[in-house]
Protein backbone atom coordinates (compact mmCIF):
# COMPACT_ATOMS: atom_id res chain seq x y z
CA UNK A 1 79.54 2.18 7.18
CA UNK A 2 78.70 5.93 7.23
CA UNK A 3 78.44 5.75 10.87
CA UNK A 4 81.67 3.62 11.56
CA UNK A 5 83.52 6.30 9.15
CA UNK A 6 82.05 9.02 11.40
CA UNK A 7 83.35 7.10 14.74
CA UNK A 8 86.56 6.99 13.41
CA UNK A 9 86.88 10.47 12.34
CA UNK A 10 85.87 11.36 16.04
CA UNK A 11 88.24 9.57 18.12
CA UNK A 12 91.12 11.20 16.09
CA UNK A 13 89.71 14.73 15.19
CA UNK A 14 90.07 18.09 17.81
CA UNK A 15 88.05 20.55 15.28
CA UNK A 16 84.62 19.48 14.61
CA UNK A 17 81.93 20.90 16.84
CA UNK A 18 78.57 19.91 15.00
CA UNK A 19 77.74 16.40 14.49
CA UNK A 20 74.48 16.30 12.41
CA UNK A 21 73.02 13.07 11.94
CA UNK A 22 69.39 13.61 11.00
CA UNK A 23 67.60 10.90 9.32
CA UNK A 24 69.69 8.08 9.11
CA UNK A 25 68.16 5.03 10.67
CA UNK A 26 69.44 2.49 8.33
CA UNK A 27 72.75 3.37 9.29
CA UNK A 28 72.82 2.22 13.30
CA UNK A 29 73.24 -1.21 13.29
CA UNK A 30 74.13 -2.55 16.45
CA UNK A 31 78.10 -2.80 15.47
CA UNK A 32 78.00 0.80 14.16
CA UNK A 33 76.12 2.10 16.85
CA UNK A 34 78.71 0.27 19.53
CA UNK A 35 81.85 2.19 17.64
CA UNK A 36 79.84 5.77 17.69
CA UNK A 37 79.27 5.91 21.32
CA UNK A 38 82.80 4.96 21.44
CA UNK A 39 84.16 7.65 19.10
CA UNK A 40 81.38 10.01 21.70
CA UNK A 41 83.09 9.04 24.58
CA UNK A 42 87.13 9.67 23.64
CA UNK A 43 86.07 12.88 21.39
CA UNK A 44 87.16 16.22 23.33
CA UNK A 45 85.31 18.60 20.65
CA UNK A 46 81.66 18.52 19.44
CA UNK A 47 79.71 20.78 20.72
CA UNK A 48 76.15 20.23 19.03
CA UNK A 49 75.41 16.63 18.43
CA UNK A 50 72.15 15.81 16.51
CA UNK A 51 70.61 12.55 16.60
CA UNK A 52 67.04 13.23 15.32
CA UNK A 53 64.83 10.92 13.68
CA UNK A 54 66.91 7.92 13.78
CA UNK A 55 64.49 5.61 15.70
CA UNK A 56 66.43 5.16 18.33
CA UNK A 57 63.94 4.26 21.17
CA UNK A 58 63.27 1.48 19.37
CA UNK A 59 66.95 -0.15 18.97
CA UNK A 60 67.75 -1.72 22.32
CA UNK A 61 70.06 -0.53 24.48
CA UNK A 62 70.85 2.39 21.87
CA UNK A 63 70.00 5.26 23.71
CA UNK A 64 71.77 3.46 26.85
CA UNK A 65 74.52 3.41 25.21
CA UNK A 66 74.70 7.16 23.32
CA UNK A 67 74.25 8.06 27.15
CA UNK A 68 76.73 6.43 28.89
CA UNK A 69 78.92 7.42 26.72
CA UNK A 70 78.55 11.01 26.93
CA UNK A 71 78.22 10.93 30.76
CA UNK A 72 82.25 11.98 31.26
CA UNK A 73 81.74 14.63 28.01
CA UNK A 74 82.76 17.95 29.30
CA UNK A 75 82.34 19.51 25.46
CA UNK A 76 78.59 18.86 24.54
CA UNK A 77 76.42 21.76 25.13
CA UNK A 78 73.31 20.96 22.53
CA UNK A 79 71.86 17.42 22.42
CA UNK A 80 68.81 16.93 20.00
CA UNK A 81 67.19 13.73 20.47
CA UNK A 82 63.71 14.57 18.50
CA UNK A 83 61.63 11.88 16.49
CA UNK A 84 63.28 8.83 18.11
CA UNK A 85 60.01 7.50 19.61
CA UNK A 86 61.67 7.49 22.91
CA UNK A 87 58.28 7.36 24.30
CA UNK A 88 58.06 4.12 23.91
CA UNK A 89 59.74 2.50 26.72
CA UNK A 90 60.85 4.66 30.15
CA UNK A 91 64.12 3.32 29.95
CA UNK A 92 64.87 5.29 27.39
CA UNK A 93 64.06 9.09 29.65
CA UNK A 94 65.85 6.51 32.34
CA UNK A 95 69.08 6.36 30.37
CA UNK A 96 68.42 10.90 29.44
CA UNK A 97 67.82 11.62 32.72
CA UNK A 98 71.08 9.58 34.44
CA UNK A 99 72.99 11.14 31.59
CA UNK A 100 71.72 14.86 32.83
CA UNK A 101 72.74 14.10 36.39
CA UNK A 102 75.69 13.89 35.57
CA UNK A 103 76.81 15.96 33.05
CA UNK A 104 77.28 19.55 33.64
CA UNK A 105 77.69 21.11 30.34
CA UNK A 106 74.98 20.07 28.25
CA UNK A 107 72.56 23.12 27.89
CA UNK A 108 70.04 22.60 25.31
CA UNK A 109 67.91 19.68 25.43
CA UNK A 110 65.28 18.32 22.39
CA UNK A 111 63.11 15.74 23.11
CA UNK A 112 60.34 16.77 20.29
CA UNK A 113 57.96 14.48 18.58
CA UNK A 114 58.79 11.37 20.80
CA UNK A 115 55.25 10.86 22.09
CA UNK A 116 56.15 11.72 25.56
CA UNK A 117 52.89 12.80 26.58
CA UNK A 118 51.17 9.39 26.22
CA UNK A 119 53.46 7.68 28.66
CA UNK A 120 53.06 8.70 32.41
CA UNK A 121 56.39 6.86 33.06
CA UNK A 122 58.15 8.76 30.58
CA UNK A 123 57.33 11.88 31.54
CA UNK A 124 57.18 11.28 35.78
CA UNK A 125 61.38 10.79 34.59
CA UNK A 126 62.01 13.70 32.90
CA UNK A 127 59.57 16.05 35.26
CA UNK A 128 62.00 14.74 38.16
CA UNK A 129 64.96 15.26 36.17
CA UNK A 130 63.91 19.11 35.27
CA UNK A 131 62.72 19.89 38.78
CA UNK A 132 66.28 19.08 40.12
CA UNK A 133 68.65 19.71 36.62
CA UNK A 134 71.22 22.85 37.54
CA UNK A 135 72.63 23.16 34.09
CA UNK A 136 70.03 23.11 31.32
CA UNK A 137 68.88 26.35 30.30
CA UNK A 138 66.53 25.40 27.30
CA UNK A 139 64.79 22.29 26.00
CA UNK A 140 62.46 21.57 23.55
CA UNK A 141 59.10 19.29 23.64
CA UNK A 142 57.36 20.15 20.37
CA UNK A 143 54.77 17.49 18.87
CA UNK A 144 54.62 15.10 21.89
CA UNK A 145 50.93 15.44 22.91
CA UNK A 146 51.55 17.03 26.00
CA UNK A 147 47.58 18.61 26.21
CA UNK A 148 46.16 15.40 25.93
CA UNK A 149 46.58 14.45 29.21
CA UNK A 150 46.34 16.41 32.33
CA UNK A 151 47.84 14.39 34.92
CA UNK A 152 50.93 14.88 32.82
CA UNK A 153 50.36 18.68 32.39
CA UNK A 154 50.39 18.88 36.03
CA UNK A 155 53.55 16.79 36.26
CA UNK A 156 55.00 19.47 33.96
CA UNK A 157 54.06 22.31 35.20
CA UNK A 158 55.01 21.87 39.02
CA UNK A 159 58.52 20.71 37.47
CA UNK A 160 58.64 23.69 36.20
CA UNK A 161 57.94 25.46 39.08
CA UNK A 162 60.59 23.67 40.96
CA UNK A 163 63.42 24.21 38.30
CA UNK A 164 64.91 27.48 38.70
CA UNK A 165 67.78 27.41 35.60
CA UNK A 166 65.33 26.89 32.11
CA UNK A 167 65.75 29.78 30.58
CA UNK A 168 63.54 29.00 27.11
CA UNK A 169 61.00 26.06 26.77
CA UNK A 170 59.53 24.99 23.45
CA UNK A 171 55.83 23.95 23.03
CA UNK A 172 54.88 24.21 20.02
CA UNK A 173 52.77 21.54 17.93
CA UNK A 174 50.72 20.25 21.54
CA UNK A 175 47.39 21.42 20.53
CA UNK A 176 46.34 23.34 23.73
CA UNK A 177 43.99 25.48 20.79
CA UNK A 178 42.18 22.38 21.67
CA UNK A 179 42.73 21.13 25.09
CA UNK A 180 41.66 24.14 27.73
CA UNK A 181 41.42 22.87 30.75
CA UNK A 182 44.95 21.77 30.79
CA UNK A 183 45.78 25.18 28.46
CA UNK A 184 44.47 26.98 31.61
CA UNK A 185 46.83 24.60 33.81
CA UNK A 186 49.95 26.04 32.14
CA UNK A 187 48.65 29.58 32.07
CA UNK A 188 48.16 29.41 35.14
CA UNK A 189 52.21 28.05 35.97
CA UNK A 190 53.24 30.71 33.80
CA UNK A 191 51.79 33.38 35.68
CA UNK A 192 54.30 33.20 38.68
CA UNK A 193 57.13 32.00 36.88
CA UNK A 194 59.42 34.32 36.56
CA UNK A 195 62.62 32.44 35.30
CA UNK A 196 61.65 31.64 31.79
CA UNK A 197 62.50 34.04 29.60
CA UNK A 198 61.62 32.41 26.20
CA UNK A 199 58.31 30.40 25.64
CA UNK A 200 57.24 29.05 22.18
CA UNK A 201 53.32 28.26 21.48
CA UNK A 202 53.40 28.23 17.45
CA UNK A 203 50.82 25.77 15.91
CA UNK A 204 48.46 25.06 18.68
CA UNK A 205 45.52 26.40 17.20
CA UNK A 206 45.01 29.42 19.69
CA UNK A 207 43.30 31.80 17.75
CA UNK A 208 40.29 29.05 17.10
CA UNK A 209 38.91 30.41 20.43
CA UNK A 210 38.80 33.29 21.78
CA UNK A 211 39.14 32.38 25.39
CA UNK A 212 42.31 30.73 24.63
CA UNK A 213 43.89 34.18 23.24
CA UNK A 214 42.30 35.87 26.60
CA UNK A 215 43.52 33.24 28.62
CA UNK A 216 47.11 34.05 27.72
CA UNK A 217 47.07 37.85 27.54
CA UNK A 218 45.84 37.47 31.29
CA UNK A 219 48.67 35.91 31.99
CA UNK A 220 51.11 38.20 30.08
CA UNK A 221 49.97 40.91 31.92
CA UNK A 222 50.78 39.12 35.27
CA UNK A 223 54.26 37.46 34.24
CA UNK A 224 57.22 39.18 35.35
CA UNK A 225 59.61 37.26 33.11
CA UNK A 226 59.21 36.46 29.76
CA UNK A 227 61.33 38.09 27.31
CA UNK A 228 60.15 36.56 24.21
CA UNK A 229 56.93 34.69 23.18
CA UNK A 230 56.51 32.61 20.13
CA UNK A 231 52.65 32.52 18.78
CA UNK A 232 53.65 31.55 14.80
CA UNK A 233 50.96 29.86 13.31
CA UNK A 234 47.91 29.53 15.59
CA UNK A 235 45.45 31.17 13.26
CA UNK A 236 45.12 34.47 14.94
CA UNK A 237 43.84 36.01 11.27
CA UNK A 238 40.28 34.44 12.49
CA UNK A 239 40.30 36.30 15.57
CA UNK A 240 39.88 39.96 15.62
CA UNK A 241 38.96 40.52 19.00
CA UNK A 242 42.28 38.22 19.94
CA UNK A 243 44.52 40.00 18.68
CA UNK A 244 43.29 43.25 20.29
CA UNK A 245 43.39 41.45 23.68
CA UNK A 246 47.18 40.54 22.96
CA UNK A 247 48.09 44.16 21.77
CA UNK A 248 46.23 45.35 25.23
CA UNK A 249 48.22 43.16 27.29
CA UNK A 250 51.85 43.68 25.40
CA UNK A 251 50.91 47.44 26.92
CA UNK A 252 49.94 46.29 30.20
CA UNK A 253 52.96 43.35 29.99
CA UNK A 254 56.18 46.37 29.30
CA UNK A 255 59.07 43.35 29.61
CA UNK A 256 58.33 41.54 26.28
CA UNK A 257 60.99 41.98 23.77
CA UNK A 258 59.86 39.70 21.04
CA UNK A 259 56.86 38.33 19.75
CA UNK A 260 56.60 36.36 16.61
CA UNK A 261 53.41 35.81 14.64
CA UNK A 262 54.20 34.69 11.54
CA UNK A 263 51.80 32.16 9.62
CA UNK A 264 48.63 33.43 10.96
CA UNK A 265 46.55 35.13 8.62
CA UNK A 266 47.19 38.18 9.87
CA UNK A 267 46.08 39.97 6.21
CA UNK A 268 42.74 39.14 7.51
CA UNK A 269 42.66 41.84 10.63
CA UNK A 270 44.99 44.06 8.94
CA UNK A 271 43.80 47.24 9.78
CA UNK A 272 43.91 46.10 13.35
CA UNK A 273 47.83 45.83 13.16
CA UNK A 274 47.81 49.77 12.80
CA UNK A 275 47.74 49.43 16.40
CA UNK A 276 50.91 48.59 16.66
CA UNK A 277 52.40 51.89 16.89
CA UNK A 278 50.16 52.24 20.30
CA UNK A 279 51.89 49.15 21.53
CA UNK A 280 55.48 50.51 21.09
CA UNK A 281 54.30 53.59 22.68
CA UNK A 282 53.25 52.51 25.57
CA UNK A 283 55.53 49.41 25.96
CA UNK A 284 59.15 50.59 25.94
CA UNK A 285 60.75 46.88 26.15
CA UNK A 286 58.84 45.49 22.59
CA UNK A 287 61.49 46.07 19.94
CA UNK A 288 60.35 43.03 17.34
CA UNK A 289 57.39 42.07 15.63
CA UNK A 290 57.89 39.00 13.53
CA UNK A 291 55.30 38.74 11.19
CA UNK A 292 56.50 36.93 7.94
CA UNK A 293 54.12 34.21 5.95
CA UNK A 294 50.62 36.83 6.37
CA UNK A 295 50.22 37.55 2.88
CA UNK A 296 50.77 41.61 4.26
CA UNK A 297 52.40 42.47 0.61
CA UNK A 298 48.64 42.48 -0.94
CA UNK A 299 47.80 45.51 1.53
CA UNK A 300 50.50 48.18 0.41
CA UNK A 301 48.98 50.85 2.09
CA UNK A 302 49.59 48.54 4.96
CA UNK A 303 52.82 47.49 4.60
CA UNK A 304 53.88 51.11 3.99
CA UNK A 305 52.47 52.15 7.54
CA UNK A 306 54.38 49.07 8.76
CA UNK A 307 57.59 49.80 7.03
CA UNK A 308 57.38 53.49 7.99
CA UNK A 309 56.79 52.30 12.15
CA UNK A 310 60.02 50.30 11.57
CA UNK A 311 61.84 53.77 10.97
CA UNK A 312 59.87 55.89 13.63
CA UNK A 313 61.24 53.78 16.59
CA UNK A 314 64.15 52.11 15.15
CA UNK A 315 62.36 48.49 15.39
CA UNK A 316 62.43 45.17 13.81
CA UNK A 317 58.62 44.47 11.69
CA UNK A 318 59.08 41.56 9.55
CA UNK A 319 56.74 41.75 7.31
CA UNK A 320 57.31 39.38 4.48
């Protein structure tokens, strides 16, 4: 009933703009389900609709249907489909990818932890879809095994070549750490791509080698157009020599703007984040360090450098 309730309230209401609808898989039955895609299609005012770990892919017809009726929606900007096992039949990136063809105001896109990268189907859909979309400007594929297959890391990556509108891509939770050949694959596209300004790589287990860490920083130093880089949690505290390499190439790089590396046992190489004041020096464009969850607080003498930096150059170090 929570979801007929919700339908109702959207056919009539012209103020809500975030539909959040996390978790709630015992809610869409197929009678529910039938009057929310109705209340989606009449409603002239949400904005951000989130549909995320409903199971979905698995109801028939359901994300068909959540599709269709957003097709005519000229209000949605932010879709989050994440944790519906949509990987699990292609009509389901079938149904996603008619729906971005035509729709032209849906910007943000998340598709994490669906298991995409175990279907070749699946992802030959939404590769063609990003290679010709004119709208989106971020989406998110977190968790979906994309390393563990190559033929589907090169579907990705010359899809990304092709699309010339994604602004900010999320990868996080793919374990390249472990997977280098096809790692080196998407180095290798982000090298010459020059429209993404915003890549996140948290939790792949990078720092576990250190040719993965080299890898990247060889292709920092190359990229013309990242803006901001997310490396949270890849274990970089194990690797010394790794994070060197990255501080050489944020020098070499001059047009990051953000880095986070929270969450990666960064107390370990302490002494080694001293450098930091090098980096700003020599790279005018780096204005935030993110660098919370590092245990930093047991090194004062460390944190005071840190905090004292901060001041110097008017920058953001976030260090707890």
């Amino acid at each position: 009933m929570l979801i007929y309730h919700l339908s109702e309230f959207l056919k009539i209401t012209k103020s809500v703009q975030n539909v959040a609808l996390w978790g709630n898989e015992e809610h869409f039955g197929k009678e529910c389900l039938k009057a929310f895609c109705h209340g989606l299609k009449v409603n002239t005012s949400v904005q951000v609709l989130n549909l995320g770990d409903n199971g979905l892919g698995l109801k028939k017809n359901s994300i068909k249907g959540i599709c269709k009726a957003l097709r005519m929606n000229h209000t949605l900007t932010t879709l989050n489909l994440g944790g519906n096992k949509l990987g699990v039949s292609a009509k389901n990136l079938k149904a996603i990818t008619k729906l971005m063809k035509i729709n032209n105001t849906i910007q943000y896109l998340g598709l994490g932890s669906n298991v995409l990268g175990h279907s070749s189907d699946c992802m030959k859909l939404l590769c063609d879809m990003i290679k010709n979309n004119k709208t989106l400007i971020s989406i998110g594929l977190p968790s979906n095994a994309l390393s563990d297959d190559l033929d589907i890391m090169k579907q990705l990556c010359d899809a990304l070549n092709a699309n010339r509108t994604l602004l900010n891509l999320n990868l996080e939770y793919n374990t390249f750490g472990k997977n280098f050949v096809t790692f080196k694959l998407f180095c290798q596209t982000l090298r010459n791509q020059n429209v993404l300004k915003s890549v996140d790589l948290g939790n792949n287990f990078l720092g576990e080698k250190l040719i993965n860490l080299e890898l990247l920083c060889d292709t920092l130093v190359i990229n013309k157009g990242l803006r901001n880089l997310g490396l949270g949690s890849n274990l970089i505290g194990k690797c010394k020599d790794g994070l060197k390499t990255l501080f050489e190439a944020l020098k070499q790089n001059g047009r990051i703007e953000t880095i986070e590396l929270d969450g990666n046992g960064l107390i370990e190489v302490g002494e080694e984040l001293k450098n930091l004041e090098d980096v700003f020096k020599k790279s005018k464009a780096l204005n935030s360090v993110s660098m919370g969850d590092n245990q930093l607080e047991r090194n004062k003498e460390l944190c005071t450098f840190l905090m004292e930096l901060e001041k110097k150059y008017g920058l953001s170090l976030k260090i707890l």
